[in-house]
C-alpha atoms as a PDB file:
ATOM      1  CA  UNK A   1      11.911  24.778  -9.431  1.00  0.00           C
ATOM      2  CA  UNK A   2       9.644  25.946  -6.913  1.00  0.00           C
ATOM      3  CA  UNK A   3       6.643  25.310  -4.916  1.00  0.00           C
ATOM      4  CA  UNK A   4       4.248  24.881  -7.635  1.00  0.00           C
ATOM      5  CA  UNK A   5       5.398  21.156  -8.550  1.00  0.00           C
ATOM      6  CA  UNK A   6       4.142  20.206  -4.842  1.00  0.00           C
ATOM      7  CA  UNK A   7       0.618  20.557  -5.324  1.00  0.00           C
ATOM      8  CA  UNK A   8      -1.272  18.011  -4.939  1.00  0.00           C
ATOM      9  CA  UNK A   9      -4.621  17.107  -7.638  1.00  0.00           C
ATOM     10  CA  UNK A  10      -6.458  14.976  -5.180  1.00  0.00           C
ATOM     11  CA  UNK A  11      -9.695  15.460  -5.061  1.00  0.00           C
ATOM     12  CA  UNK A  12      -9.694  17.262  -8.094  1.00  0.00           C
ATOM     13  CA  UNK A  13     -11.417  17.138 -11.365  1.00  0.00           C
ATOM     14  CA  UNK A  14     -10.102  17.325 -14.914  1.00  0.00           C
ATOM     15  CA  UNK A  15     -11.799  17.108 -17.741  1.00  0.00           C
ATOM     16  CA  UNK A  16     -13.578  14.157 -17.594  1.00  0.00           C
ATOM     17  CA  UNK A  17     -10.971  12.439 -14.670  1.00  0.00           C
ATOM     18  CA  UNK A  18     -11.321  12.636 -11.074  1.00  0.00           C
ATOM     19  CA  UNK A  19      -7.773  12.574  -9.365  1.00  0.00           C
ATOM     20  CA  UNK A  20      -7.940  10.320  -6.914  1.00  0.00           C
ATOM     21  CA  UNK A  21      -4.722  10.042  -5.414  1.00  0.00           C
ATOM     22  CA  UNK A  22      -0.673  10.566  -5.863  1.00  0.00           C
ATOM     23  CA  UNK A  23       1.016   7.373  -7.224  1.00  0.00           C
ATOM     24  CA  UNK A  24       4.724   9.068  -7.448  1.00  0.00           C
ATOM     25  CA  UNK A  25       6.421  12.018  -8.507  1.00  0.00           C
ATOM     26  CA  UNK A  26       9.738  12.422 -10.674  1.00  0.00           C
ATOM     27  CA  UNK A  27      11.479  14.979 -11.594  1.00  0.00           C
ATOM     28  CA  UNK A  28       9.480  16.682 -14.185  1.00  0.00           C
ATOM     29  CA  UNK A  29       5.465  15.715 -13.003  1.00  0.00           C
ATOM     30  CA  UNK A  30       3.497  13.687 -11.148  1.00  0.00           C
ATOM     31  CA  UNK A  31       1.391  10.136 -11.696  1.00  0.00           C
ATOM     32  CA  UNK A  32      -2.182   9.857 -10.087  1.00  0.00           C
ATOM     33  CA  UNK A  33      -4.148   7.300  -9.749  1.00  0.00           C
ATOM     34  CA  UNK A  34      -7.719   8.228 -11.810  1.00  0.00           C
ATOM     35  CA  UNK A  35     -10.946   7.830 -12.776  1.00  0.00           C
ATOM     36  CA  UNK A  36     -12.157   8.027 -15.949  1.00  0.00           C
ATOM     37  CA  UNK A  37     -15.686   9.472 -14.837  1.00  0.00           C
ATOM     38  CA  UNK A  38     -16.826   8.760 -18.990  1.00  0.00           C
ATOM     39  CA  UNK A  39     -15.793   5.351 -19.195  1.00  0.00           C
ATOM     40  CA  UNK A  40     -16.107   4.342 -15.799  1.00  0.00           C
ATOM     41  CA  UNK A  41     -12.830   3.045 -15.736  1.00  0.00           C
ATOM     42  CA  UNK A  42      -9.064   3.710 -13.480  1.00  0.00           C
ATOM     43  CA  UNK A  43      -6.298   5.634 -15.477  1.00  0.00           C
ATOM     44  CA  UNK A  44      -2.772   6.326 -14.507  1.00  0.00           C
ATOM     45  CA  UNK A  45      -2.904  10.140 -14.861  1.00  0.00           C
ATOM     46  CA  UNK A  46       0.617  12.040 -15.472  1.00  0.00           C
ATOM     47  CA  UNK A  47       0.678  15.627 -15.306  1.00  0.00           C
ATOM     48  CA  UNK A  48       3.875  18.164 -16.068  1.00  0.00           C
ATOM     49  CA  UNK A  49       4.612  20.208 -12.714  1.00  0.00           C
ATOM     50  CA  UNK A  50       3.625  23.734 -13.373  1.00  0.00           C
ATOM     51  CA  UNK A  51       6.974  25.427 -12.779  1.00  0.00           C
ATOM     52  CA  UNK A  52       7.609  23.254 -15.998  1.00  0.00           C
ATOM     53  CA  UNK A  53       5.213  24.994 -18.382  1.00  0.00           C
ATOM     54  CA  UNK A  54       7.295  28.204 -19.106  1.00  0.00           C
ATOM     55  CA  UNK A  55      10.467  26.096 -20.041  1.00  0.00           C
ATOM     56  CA  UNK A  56      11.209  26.316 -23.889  1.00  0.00           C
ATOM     57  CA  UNK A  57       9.717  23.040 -25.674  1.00  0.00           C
ATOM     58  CA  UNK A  58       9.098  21.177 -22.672  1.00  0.00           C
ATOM     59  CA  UNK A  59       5.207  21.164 -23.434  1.00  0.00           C
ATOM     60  CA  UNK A  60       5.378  20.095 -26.842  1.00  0.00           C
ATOM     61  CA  UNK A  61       8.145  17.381 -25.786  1.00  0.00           C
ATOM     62  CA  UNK A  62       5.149  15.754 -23.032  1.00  0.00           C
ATOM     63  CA  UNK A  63       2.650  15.702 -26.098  1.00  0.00           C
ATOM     64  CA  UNK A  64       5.201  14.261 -28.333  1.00  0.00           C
ATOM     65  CA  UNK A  65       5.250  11.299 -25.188  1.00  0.00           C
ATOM     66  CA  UNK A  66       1.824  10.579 -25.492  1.00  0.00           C
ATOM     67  CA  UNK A  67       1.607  10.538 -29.158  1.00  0.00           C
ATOM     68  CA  UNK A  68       4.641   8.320 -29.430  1.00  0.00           C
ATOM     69  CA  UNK A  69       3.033   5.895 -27.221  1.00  0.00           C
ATOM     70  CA  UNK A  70      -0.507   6.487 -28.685  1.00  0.00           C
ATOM     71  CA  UNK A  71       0.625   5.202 -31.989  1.00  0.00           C
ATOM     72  CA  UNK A  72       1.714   1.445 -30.304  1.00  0.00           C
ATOM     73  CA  UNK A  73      -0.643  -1.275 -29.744  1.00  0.00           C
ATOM     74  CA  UNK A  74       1.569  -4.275 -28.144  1.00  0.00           C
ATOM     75  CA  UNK A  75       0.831  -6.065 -24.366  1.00  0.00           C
ATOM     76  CA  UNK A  76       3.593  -5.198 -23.270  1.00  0.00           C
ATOM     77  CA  UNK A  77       3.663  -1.072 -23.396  1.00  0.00           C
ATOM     78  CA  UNK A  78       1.632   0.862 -21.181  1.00  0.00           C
ATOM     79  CA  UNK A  79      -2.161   2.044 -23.406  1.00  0.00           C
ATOM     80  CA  UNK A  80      -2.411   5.840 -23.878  1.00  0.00           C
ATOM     81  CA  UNK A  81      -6.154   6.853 -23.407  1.00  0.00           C
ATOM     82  CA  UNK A  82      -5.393  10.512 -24.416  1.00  0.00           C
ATOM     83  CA  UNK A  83      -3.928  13.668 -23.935  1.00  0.00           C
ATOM     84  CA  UNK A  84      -5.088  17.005 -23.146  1.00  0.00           C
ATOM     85  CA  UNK A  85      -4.321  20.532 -21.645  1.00  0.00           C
ATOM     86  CA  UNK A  86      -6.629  22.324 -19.052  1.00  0.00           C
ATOM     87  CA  UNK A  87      -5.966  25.631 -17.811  1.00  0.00           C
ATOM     88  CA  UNK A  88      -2.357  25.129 -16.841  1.00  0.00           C
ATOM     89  CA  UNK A  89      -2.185  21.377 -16.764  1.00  0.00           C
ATOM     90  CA  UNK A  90      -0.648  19.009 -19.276  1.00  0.00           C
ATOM     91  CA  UNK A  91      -1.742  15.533 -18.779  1.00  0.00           C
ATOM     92  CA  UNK A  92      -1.381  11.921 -20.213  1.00  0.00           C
ATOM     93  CA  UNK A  93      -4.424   9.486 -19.340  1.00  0.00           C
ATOM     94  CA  UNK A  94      -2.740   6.192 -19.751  1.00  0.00           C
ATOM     95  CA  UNK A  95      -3.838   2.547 -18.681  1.00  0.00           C
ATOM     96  CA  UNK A  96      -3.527   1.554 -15.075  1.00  0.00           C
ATOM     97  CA  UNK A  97      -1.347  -0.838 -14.222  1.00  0.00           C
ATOM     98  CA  UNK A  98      -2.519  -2.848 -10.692  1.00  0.00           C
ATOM     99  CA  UNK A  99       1.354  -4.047  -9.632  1.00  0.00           C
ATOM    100  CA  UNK A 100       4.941  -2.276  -8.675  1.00  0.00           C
ATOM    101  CA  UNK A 101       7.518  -0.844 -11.166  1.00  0.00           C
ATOM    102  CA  UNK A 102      10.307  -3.220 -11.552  1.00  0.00           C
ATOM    103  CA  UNK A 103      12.997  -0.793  -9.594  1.00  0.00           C
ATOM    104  CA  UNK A 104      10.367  -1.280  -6.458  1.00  0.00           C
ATOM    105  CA  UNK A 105       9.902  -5.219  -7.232  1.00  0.00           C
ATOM    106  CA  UNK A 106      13.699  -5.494  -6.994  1.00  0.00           C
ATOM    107  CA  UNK A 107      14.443  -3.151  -4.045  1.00  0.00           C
ATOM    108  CA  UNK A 108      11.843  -4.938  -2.134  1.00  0.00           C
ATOM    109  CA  UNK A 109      12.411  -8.929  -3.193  1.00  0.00           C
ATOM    110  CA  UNK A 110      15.628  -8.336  -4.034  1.00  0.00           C
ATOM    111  CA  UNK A 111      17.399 -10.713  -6.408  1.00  0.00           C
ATOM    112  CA  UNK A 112      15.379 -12.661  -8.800  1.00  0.00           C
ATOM    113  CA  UNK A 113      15.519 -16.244  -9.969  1.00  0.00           C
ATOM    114  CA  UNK A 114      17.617 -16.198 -13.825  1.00  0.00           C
ATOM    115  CA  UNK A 115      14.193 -17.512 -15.319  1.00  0.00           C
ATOM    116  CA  UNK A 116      12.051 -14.625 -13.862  1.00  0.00           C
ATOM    117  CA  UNK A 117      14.955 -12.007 -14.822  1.00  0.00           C
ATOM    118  CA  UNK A 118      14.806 -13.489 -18.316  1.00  0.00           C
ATOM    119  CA  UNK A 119      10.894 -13.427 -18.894  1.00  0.00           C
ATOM    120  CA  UNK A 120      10.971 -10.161 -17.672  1.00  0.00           C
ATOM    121  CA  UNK A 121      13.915  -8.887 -20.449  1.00  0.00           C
ATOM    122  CA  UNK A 122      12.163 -10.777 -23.114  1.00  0.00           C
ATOM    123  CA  UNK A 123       9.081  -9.288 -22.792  1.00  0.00           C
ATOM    124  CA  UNK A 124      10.821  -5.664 -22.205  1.00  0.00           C
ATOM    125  CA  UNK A 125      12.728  -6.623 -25.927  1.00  0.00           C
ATOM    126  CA  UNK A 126       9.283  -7.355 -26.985  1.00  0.00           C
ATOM    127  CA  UNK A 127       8.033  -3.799 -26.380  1.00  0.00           C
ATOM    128  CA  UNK A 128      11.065  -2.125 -27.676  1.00  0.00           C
ATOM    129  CA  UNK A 129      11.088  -4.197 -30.907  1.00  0.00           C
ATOM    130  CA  UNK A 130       7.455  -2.948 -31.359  1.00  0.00           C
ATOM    131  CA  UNK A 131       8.449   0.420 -30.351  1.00  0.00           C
ATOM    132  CA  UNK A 132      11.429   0.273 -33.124  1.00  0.00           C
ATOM    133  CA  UNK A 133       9.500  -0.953 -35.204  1.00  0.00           C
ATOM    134  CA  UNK A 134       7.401   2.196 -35.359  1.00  0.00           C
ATOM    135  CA  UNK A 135      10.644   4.842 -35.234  1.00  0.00           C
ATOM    136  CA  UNK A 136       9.797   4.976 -31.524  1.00  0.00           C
ATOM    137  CA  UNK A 137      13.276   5.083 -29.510  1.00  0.00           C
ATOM    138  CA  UNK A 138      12.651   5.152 -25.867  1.00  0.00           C
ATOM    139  CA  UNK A 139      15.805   6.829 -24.474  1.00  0.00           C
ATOM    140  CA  UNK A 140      14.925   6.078 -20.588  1.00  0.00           C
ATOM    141  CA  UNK A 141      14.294   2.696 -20.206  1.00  0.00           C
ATOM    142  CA  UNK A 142      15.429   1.867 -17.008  1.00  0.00           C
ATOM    143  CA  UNK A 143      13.726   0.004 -13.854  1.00  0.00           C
ATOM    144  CA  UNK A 144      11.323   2.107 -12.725  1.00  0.00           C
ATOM    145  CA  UNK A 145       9.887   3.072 -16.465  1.00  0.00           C
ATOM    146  CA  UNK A 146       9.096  -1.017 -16.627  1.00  0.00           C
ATOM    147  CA  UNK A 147       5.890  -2.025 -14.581  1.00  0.00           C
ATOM    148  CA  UNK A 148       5.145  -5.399 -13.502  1.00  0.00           C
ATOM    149  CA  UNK A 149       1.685  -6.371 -12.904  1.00  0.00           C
ATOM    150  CA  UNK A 150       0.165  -9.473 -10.210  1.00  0.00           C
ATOM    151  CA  UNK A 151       0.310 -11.826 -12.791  1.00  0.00           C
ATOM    152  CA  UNK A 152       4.115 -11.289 -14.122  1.00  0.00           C
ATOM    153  CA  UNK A 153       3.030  -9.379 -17.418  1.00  0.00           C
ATOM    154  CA  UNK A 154       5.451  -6.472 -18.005  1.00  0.00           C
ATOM    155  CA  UNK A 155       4.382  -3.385 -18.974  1.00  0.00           C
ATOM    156  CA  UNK A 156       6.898  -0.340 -20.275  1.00  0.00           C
ATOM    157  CA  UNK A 157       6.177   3.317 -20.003  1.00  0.00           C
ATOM    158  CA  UNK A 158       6.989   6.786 -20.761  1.00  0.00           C
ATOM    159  CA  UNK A 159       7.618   5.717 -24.384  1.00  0.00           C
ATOM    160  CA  UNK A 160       8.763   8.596 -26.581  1.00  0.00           C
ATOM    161  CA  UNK A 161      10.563  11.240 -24.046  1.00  0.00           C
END
């Protein structure tokens, strides 16, 4: 879609979140890492590639993300710290989570031990039951929208798209 969903935020400032530096990029935005410069505290910062904004609904859709995961409190989904728009930049500020998505943990150690595999799905099942719960469907869980932190505790993002 263009050159515009290359640019890089590092080293900027955003409302009240300096961009610190690019975590990963998918198809439709980016995730920095971030600090929250009111709270004094890191955020995983998502932001909609420009060449995005002019696309029918697509705007609304992110917000609709945020909100859907704003609404769930369970220790196993990924925090939303909130949502804004500045200039032409939609971001989520969501809690930071210090380990590897579960698509890198497997690519790297490769298979896992049946009891790790099944801690991990249980707690997953845990967050979509919550999810659920709350009419929340998640419609892209998969292993790189499941993070796994140092200790083991699983955490599930990009609730709601």
């Amino acid at each position: 879609m263009g050159g515009l969903q290359e640019e890089d935020l590092s080293g900027k400032q955003i409302d009240q979140y300096a961009i610190l530096r690019c975590l990963g990029k998918g198809g439709m935005g980016a995730v920095y890492l971030a600090r929250d410069t009111t709270l004094d505290r890191p955020v995983a910062f998502k932001v909609l590639f420009p060449s995005y904004l002019h696309v029918e609904g697509i705007v609304q859709r992110f917000e609709r993300e945020a909100k859907a995961a704003a609404k769930l409190n369970h220790p196993n989904i990924v925090q939303v710290y909130g949502v804004g728009l500045t200039g032409d930049i939609p971001y989520i500020a969501m809690e930071c989570v210090d380990g590897l998505s579960l698509e890198t943990l497997i690519k790297q150690e490769g298979p896992m031990h049946w009891q790790r595999a099944l801690g991990i799905a249980a707690q997953i099942a845990s967050a979509l039951e919550c999810a659920h719960g709350h009419g929340v469907v998640h419609r892209d869980i998969k292993p790189a929208n499941v993070l796994v932190d140092r200790q083991g505790r699983v955490r599930v993002t990009d609730i709601g798209i």
